[in-house]
Protein backbone atom coordinates (compact mmCIF):
# COMPACT_ATOMS: atom_id res chain seq x y z
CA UNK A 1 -11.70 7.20 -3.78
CA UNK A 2 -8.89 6.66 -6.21
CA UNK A 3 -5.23 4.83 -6.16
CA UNK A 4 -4.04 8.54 -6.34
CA UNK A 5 -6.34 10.23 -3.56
CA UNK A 6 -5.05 6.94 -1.54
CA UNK A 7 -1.44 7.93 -2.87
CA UNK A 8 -1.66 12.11 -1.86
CA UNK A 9 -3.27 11.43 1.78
CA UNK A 10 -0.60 8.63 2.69
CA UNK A 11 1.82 10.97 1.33
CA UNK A 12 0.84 14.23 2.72
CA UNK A 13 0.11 12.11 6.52
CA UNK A 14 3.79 10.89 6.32
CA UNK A 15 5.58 14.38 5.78
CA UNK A 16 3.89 15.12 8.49
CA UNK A 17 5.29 12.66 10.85
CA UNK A 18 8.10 12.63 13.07
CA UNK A 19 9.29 10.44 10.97
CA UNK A 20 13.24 9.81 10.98
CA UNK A 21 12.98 8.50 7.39
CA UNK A 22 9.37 9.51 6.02
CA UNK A 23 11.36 8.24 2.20
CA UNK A 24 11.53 4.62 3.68
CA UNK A 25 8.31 4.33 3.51
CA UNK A 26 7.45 6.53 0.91
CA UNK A 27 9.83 4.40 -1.21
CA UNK A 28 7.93 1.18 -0.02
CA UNK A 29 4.70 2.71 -1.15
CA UNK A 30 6.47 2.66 -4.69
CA UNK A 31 6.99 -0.82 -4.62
CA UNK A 32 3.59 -1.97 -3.29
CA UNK A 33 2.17 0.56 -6.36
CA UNK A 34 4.05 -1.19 -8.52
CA UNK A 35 3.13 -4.43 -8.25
CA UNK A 36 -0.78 -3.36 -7.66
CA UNK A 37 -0.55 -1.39 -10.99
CA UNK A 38 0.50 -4.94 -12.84
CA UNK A 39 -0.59 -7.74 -10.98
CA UNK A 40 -4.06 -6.29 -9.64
CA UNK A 41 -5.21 -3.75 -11.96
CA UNK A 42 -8.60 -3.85 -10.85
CA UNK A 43 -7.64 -2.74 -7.23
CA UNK A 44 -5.73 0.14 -8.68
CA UNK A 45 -8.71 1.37 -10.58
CA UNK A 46 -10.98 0.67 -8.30
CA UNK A 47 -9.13 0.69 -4.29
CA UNK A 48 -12.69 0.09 -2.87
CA UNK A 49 -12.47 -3.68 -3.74
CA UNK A 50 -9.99 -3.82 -1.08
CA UNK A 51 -12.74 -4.13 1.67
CA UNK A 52 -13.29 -7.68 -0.58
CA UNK A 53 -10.20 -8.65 0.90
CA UNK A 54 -8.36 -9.11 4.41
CA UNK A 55 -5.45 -7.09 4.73
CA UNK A 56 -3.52 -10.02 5.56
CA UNK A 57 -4.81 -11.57 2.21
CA UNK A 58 -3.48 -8.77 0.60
CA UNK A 59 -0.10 -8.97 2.45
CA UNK A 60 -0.10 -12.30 1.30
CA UNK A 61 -1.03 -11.84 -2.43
CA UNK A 62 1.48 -8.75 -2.76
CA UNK A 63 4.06 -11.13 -1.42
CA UNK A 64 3.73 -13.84 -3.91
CA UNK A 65 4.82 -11.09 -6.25
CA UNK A 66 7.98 -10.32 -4.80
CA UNK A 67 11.33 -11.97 -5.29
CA UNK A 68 12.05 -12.34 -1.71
CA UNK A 69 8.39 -13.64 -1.29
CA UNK A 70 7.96 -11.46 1.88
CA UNK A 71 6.65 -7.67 2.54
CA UNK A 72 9.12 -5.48 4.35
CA UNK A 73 8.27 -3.90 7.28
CA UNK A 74 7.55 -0.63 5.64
CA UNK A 75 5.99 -2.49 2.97
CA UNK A 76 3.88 -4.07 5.68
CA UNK A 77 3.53 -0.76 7.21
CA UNK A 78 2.18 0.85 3.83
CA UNK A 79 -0.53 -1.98 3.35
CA UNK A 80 -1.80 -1.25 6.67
CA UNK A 81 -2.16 2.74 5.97
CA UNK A 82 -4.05 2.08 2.68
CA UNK A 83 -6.74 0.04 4.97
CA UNK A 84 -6.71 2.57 7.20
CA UNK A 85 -7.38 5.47 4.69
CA UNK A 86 -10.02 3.17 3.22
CA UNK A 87 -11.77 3.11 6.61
CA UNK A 88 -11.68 -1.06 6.76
């Protein structure tokens, strides 16, 4: 599976929510992108190394990379749908 299957099922599963704000999180998913495209390029090419990690490693890691030095809620939120789309 690749960063943009990943990308198109947590997409397509969140426009199909209830959702009040589907873009909040949809706009998170951005930012956690973002920083997986630069600062872990071999997840982004290859998601499946994710099951090498906890998800609260990754939480952690993504953190580290942002200036507040803490995931959001729906930043949280998006980490936790990309582990559940990988099945781990």
């Amino acid at each position: 599976m690749t960063w943009s299957d990943i990308r198109t099922i947590y997409t397509n599963d969140h426009l199909t929510k209830p959702l009040v704000s589907p873009a909040t999180r949809l706009n998170a998913y951005d930012r956690i992108e973002a920083i997986v495209k630069i600062h872990f390029k071999d997840i982004f090419n290859n998601p499946a190394l994710l099951k090498e990690l906890s998800k609260n490693e990754f939480k952690s890691q993504l953190a580290k990379f942002k200036t507040s030095g803490v995931l959001s809620g729906s930043e949280e939120s998006v980490v936790n749908g990309i582990y559940k789309i990988l099945g781990t």
